[in-house]
PDB file of N, CA and C in Angstrom:
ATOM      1  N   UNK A   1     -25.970  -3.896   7.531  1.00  0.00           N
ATOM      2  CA  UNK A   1     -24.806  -4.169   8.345  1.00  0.00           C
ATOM      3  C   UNK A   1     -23.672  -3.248   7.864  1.00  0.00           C
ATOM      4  N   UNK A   2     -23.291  -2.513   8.711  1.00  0.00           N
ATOM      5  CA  UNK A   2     -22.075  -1.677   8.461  1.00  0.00           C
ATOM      6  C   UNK A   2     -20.712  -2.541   8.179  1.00  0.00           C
ATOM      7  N   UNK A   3     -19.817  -1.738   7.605  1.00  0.00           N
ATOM      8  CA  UNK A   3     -18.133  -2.393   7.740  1.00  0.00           C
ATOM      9  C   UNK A   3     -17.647  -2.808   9.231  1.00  0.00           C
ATOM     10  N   UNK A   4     -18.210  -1.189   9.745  1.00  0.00           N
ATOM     11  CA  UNK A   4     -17.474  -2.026  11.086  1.00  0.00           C
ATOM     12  C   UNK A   4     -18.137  -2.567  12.141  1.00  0.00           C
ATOM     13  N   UNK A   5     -19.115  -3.402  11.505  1.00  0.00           N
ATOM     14  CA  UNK A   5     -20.252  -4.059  12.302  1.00  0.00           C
ATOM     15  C   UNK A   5     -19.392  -5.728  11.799  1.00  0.00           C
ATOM     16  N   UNK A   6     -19.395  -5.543  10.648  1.00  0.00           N
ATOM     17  CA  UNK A   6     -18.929  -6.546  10.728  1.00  0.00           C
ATOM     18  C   UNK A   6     -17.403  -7.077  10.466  1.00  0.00           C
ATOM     19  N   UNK A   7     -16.323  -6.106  10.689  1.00  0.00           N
ATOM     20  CA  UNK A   7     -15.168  -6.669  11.300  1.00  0.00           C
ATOM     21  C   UNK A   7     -15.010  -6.824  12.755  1.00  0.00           C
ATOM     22  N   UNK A   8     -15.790  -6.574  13.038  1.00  0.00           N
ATOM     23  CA  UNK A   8     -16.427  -7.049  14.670  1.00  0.00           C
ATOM     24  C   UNK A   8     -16.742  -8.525  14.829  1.00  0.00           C
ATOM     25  N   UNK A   9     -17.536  -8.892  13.765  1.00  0.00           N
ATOM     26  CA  UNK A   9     -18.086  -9.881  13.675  1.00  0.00           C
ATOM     27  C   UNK A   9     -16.814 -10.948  13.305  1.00  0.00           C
ATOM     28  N   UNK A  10     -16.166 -10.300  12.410  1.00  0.00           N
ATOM     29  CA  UNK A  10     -14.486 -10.870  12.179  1.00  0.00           C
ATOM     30  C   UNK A  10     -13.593 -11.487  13.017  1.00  0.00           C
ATOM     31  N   UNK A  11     -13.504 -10.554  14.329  1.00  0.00           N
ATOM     32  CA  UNK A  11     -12.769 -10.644  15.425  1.00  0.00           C
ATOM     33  C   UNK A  11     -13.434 -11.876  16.391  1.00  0.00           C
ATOM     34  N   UNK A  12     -14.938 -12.051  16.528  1.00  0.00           N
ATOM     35  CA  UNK A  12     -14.778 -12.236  17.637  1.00  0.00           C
ATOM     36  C   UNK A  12     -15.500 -13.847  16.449  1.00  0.00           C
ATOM     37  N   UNK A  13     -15.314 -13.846  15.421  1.00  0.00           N
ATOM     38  CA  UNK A  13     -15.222 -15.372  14.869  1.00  0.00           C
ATOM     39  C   UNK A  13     -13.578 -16.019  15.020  1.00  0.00           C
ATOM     40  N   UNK A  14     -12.407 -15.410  14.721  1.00  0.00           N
ATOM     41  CA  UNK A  14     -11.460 -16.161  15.220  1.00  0.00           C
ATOM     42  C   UNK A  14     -11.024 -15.893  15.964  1.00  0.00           C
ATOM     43  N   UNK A  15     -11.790 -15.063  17.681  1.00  0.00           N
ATOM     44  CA  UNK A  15     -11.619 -15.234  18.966  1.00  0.00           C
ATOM     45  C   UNK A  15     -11.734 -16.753  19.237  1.00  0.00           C
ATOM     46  N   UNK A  16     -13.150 -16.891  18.824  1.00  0.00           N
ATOM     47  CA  UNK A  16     -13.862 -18.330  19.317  1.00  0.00           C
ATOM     48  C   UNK A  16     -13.342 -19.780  18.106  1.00  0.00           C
ATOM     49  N   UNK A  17     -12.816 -19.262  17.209  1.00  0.00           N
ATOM     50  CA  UNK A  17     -11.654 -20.385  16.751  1.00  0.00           C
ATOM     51  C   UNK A  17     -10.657 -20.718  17.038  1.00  0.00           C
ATOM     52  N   UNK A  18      -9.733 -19.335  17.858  1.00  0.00           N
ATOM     53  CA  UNK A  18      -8.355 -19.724  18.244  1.00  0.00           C
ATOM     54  C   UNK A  18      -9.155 -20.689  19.348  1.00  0.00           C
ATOM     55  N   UNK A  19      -9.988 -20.017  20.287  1.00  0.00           N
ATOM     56  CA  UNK A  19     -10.420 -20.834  21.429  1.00  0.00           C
ATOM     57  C   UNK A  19     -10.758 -22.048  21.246  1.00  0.00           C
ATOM     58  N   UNK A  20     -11.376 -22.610  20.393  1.00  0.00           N
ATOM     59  CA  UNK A  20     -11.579 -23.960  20.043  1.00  0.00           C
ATOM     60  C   UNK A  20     -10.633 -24.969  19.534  1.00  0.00           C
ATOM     61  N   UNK A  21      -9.916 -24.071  18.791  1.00  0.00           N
ATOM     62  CA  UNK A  21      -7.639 -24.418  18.247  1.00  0.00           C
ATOM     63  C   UNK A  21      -7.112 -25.169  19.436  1.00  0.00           C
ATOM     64  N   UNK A  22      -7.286 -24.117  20.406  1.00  0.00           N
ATOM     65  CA  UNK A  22      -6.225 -24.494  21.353  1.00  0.00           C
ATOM     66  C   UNK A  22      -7.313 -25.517  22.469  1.00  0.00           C
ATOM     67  N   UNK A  23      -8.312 -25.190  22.444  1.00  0.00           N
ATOM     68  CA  UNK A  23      -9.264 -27.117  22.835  1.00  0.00           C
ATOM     69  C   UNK A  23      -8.696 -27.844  22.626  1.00  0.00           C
ATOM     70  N   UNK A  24      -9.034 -28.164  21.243  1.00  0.00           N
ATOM     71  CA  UNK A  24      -8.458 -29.322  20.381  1.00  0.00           C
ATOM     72  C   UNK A  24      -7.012 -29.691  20.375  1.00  0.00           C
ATOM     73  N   UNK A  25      -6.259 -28.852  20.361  1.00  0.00           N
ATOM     74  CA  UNK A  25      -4.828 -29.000  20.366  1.00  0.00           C
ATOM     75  C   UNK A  25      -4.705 -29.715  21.880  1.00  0.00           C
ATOM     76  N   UNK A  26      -5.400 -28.987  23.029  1.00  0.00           N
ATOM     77  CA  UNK A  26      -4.590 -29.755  24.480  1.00  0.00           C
ATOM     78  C   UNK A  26      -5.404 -30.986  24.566  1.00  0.00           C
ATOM     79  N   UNK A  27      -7.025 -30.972  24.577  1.00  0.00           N
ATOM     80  CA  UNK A  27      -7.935 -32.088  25.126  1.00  0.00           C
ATOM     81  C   UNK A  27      -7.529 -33.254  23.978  1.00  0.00           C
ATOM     82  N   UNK A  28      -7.063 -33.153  22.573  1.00  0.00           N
ATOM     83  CA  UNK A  28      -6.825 -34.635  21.780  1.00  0.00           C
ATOM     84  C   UNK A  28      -5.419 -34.726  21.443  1.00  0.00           C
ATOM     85  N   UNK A  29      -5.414 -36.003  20.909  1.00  0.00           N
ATOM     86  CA  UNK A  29      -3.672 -36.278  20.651  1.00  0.00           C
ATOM     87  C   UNK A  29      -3.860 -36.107  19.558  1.00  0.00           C
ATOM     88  N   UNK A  30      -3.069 -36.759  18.891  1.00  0.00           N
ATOM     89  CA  UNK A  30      -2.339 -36.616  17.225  1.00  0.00           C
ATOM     90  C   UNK A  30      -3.650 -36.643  16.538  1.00  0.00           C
ATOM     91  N   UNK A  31      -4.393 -37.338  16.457  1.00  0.00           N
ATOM     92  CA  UNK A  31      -5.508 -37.389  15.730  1.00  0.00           C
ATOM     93  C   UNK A  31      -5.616 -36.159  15.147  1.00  0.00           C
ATOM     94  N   UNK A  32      -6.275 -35.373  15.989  1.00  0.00           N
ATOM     95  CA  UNK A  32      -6.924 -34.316  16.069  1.00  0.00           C
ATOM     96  C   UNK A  32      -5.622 -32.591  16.602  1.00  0.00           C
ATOM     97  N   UNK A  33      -4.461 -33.114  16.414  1.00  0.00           N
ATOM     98  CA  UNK A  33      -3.362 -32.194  16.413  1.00  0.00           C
ATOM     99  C   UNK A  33      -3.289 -30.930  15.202  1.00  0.00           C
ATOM    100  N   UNK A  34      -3.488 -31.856  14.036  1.00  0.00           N
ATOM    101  CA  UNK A  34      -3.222 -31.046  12.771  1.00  0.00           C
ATOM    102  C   UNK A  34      -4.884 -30.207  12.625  1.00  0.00           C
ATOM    103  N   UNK A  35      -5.637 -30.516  13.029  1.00  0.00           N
ATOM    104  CA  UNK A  35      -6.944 -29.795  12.759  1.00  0.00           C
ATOM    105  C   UNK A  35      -6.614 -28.552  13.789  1.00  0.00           C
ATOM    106  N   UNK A  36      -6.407 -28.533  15.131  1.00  0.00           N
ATOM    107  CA  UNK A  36      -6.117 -27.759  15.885  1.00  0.00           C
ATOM    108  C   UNK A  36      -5.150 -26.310  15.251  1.00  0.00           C
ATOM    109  N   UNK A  37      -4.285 -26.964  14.602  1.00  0.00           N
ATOM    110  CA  UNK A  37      -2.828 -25.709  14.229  1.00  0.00           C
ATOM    111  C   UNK A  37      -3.826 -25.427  12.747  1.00  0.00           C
ATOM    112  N   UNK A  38      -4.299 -26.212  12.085  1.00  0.00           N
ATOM    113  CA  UNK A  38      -4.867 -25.609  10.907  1.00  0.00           C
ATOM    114  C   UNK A  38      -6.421 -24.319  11.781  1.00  0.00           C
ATOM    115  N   UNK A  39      -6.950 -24.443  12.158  1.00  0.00           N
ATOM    116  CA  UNK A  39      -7.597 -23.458  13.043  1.00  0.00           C
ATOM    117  C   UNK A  39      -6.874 -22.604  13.724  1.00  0.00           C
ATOM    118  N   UNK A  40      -5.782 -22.778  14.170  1.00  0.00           N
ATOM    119  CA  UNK A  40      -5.243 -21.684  14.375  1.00  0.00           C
ATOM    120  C   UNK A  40      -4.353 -20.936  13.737  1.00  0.00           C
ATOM    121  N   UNK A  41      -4.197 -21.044  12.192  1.00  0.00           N
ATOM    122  CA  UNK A  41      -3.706 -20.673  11.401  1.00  0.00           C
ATOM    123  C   UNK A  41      -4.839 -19.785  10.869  1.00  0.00           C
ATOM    124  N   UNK A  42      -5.922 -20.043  10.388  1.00  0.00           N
ATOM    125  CA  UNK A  42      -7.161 -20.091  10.065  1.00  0.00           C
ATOM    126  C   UNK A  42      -7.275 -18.677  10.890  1.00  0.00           C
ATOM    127  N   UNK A  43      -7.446 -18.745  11.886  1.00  0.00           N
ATOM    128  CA  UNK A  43      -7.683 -17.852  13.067  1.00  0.00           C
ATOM    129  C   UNK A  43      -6.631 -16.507  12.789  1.00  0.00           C
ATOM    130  N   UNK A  44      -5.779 -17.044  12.930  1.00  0.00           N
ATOM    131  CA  UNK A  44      -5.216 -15.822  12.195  1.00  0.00           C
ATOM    132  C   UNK A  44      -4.851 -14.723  12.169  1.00  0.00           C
ATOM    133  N   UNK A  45      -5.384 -15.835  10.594  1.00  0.00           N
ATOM    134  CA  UNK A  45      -5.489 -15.176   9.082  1.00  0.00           C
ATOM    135  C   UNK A  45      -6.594 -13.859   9.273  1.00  0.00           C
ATOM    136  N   UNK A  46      -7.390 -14.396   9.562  1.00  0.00           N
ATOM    137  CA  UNK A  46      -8.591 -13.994   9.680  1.00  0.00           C
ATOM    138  C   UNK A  46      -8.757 -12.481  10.750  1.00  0.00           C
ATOM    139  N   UNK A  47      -8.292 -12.799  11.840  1.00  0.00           N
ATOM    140  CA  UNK A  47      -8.013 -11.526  12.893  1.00  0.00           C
ATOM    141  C   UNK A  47      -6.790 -10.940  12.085  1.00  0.00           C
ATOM    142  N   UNK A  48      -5.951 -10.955  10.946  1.00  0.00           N
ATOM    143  CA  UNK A  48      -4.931  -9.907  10.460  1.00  0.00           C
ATOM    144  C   UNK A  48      -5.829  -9.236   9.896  1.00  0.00           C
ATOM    145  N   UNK A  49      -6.347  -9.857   8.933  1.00  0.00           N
ATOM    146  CA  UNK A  49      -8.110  -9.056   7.999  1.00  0.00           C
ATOM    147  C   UNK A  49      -8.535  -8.431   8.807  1.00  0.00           C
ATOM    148  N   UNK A  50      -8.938  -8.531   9.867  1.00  0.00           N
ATOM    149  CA  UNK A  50      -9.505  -7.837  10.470  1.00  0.00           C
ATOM    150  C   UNK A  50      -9.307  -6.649  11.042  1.00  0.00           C
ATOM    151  N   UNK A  51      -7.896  -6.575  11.376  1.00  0.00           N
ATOM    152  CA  UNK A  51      -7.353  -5.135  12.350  1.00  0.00           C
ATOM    153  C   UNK A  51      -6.981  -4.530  11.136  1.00  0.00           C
ATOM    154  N   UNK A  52      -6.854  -5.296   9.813  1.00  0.00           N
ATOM    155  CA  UNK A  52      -6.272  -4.266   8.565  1.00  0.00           C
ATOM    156  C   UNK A  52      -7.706  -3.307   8.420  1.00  0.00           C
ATOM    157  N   UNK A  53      -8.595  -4.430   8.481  1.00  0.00           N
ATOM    158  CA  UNK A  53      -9.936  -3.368   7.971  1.00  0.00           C
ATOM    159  C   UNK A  53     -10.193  -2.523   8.793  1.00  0.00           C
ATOM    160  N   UNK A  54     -10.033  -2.785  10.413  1.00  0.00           N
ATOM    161  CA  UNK A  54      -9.912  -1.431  11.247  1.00  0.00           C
ATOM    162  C   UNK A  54      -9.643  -0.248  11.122  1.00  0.00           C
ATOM    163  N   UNK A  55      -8.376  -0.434  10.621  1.00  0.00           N
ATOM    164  CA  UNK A  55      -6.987   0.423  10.430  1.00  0.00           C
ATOM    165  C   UNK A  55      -8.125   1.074   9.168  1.00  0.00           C
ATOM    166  N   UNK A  56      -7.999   0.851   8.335  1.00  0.00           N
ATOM    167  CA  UNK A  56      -8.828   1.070   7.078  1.00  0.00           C
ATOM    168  C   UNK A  56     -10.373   2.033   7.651  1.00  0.00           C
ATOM    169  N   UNK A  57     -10.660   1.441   8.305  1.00  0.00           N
ATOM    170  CA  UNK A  57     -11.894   2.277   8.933  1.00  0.00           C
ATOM    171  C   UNK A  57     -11.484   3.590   9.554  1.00  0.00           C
ATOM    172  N   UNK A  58     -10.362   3.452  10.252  1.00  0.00           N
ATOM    173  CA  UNK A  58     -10.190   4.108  11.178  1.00  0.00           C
ATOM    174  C   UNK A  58      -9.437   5.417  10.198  1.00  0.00           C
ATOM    175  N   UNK A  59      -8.587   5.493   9.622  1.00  0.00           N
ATOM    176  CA  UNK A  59      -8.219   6.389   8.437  1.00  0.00           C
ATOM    177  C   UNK A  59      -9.539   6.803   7.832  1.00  0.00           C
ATOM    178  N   UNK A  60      -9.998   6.462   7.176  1.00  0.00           N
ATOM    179  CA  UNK A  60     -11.430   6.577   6.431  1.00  0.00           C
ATOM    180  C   UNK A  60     -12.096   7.756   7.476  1.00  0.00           C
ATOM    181  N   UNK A  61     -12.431   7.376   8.722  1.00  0.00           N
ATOM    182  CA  UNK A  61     -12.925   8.185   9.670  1.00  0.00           C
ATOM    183  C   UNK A  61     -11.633   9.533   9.716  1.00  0.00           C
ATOM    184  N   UNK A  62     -10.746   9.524   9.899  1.00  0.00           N
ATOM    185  CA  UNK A  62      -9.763  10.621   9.776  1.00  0.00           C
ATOM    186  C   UNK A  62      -9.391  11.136   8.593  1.00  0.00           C
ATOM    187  N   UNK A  63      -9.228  10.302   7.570  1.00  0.00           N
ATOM    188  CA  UNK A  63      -9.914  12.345   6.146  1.00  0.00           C
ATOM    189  C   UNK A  63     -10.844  12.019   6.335  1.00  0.00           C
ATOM    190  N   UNK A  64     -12.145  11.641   6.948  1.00  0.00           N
ATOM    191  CA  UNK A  64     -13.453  12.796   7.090  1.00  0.00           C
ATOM    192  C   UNK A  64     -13.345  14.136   7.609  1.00  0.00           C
ATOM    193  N   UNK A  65     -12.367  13.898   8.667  1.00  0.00           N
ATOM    194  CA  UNK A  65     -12.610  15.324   9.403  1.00  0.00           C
ATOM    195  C   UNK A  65     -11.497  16.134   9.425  1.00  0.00           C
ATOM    196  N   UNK A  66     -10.825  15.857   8.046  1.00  0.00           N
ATOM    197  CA  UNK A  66     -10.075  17.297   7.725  1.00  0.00           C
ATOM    198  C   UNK A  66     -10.445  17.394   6.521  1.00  0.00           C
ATOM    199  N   UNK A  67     -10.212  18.846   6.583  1.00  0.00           N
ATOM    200  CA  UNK A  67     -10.806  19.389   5.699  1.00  0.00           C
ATOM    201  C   UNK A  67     -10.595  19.513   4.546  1.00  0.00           C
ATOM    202  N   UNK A  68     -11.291  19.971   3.230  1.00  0.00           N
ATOM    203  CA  UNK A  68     -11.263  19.202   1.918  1.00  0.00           C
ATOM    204  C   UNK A  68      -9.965  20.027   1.365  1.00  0.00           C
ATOM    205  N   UNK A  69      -8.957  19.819   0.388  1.00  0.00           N
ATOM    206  CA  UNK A  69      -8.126  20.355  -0.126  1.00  0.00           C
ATOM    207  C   UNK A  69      -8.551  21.326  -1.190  1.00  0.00           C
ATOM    208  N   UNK A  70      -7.839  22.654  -1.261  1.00  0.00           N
ATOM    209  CA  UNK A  70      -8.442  23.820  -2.127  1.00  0.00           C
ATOM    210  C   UNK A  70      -7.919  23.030  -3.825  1.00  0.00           C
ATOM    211  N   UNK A  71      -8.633  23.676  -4.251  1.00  0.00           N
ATOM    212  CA  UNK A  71      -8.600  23.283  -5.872  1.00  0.00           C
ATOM    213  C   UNK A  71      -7.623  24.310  -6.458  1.00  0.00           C
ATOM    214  N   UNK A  72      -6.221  23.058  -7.027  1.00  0.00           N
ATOM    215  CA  UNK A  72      -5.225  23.983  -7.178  1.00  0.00           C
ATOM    216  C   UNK A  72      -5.424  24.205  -9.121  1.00  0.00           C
ATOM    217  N   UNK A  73      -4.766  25.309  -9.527  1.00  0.00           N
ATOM    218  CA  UNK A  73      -5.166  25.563 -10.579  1.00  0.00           C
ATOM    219  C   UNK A  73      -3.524  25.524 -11.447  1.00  0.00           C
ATOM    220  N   UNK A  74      -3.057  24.416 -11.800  1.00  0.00           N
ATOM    221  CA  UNK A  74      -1.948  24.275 -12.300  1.00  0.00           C
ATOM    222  C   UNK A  74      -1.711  25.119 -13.920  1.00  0.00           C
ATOM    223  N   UNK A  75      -1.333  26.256 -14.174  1.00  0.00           N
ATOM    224  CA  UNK A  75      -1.098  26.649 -15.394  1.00  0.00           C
ATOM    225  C   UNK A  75       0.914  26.047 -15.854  1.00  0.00           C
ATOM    226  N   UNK A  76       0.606  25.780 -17.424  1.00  0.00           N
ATOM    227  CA  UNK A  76       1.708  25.478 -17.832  1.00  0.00           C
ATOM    228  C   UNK A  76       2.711  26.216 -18.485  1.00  0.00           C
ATOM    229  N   UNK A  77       3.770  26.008 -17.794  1.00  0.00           N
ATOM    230  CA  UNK A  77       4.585  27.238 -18.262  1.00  0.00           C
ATOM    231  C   UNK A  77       5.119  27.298 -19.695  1.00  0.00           C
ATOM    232  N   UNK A  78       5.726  28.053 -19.972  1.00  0.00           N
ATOM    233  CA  UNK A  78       6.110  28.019 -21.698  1.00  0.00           C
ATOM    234  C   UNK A  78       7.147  27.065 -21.729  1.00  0.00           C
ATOM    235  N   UNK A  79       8.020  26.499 -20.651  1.00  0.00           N
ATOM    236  CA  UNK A  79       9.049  25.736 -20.995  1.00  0.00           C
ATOM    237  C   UNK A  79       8.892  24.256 -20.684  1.00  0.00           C
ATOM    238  N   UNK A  80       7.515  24.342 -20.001  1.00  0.00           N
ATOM    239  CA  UNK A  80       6.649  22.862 -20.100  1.00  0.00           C
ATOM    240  C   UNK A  80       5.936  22.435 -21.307  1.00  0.00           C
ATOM    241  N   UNK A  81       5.683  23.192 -22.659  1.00  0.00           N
ATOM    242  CA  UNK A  81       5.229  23.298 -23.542  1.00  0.00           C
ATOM    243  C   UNK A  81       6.128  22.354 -24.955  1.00  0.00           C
ATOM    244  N   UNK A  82       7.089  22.233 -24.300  1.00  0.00           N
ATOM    245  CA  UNK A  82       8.096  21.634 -25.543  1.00  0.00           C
ATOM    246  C   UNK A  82       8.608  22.578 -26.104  1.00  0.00           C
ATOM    247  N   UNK A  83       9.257  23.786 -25.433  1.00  0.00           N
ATOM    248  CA  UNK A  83      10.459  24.488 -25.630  1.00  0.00           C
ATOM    249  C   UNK A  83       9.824  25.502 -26.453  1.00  0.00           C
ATOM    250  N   UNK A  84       8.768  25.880 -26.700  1.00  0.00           N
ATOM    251  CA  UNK A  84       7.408  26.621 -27.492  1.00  0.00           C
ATOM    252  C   UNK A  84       8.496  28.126 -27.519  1.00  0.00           C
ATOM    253  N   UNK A  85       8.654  28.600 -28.551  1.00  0.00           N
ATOM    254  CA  UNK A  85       9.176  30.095 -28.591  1.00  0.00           C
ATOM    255  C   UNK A  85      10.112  30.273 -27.882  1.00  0.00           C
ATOM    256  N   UNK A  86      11.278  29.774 -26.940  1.00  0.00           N
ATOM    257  CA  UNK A  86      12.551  29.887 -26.792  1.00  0.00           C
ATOM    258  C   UNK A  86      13.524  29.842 -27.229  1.00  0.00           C
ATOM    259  N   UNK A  87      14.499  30.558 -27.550  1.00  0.00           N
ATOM    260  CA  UNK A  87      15.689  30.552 -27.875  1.00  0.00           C
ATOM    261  C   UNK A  87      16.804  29.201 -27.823  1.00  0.00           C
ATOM    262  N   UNK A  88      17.361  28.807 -28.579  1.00  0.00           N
ATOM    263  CA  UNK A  88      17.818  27.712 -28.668  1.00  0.00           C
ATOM    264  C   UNK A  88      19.609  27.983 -27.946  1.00  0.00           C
ATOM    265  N   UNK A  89      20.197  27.585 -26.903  1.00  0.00           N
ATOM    266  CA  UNK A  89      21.339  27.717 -26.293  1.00  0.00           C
ATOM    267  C   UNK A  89      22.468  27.531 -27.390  1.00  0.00           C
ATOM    268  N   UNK A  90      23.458  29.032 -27.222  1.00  0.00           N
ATOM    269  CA  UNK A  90      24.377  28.769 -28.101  1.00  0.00           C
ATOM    270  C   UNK A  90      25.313  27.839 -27.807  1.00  0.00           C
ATOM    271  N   UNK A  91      25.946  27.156 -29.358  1.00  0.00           N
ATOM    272  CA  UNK A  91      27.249  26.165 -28.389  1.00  0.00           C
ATOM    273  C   UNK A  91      28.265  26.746 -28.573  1.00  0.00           C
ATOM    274  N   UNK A  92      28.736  26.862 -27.365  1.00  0.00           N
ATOM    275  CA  UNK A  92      29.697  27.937 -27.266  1.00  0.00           C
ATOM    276  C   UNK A  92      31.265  26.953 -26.964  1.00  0.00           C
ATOM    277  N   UNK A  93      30.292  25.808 -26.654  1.00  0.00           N
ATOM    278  CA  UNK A  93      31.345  24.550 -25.957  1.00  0.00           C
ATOM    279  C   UNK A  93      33.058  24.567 -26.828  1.00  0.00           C
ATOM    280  N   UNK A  94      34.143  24.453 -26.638  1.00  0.00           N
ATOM    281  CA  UNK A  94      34.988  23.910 -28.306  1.00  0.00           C
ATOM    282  C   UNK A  94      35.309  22.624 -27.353  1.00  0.00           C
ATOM    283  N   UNK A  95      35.226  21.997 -28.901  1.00  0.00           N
ATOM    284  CA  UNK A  95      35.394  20.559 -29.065  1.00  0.00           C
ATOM    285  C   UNK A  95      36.788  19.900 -28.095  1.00  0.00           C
ATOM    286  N   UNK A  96      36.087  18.672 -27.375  1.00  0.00           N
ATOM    287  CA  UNK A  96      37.655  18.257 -26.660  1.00  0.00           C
ATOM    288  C   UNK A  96      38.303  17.632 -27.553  1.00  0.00           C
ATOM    289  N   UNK A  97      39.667  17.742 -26.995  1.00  0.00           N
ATOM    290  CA  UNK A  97      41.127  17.332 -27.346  1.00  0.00           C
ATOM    291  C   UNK A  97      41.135  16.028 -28.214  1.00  0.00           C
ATOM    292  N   UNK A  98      40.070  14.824 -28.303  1.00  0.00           N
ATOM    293  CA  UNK A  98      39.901  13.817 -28.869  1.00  0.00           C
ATOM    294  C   UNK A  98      38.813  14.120 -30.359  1.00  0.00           C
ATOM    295  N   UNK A  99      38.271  15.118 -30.178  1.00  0.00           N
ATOM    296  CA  UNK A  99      37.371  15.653 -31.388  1.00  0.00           C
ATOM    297  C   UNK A  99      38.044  16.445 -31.548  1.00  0.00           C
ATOM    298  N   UNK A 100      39.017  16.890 -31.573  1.00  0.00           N
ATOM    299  CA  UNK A 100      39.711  17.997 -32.184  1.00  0.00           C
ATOM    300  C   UNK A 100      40.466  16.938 -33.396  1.00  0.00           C
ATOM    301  N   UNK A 101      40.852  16.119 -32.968  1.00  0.00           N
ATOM    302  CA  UNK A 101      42.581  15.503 -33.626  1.00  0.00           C
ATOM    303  C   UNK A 101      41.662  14.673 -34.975  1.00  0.00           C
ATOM    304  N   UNK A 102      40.069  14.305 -34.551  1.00  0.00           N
ATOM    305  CA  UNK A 102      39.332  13.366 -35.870  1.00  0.00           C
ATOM    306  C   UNK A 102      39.251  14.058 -36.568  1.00  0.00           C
ATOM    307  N   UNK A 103      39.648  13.432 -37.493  1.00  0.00           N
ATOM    308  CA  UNK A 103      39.142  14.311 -39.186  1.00  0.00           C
ATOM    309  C   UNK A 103      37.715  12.777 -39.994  1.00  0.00           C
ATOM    310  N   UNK A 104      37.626  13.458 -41.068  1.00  0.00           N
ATOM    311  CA  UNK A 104      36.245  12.245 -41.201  1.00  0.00           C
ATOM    312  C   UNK A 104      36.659  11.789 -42.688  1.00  0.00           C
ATOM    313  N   UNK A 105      38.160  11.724 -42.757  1.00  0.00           N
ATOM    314  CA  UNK A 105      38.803  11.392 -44.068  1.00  0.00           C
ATOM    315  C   UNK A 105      39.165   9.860 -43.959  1.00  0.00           C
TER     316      UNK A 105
END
């Protein structure tokens, strides 16, 4: 049995539950009220699973038929390396007006 043999099989199980939901819900009273909305809750649940796995199929089928991505060949540069043999930036900065006036006395 394939996947999408049987989200088929998915669909048309809480076709025939909502259909039986909403039986129950009109042909009985209260009794049999809360069984009705719990089946059709049930129901669904069950048909959301289902169009997700579609969807899921249906992608799956679309990257099949494009085509495979080239094999990229990432080399690392010297400054991806952890600064490997570069020159260290002079500080050329002078100190602001608030580090100027501290002394460390």
């Amino acid at each position: 049995m394939t996947f999408l043999h049987l989200v088929r099989r998915l669909l048309c199980f809480s076709a025939l539950t909502m259909i039986g939901a909403i039986a129950i819900s009109v042909m009985t009273h209260d009794a049999w009220l809360l069984v009705g909305h719990v089946l059709g809750a049930a129901s669904a649940v069950v048909a959301a699973i289902a169009v997700l796995a579609f969807v899921v199929v249906g992608l799956r089928r679309i990257a099949a038929d494009l085509p495979p991505r080239p094999t990229e060949v990432h080399v690392i540069a010297p400054f991806e390396r952890g600064l490997t043999g570069l020159a260290q930036p002079p500080d050329t900065e002078p100190p602001s007006a608030p580090d100027a006036d501290w002394s460390p006395d």
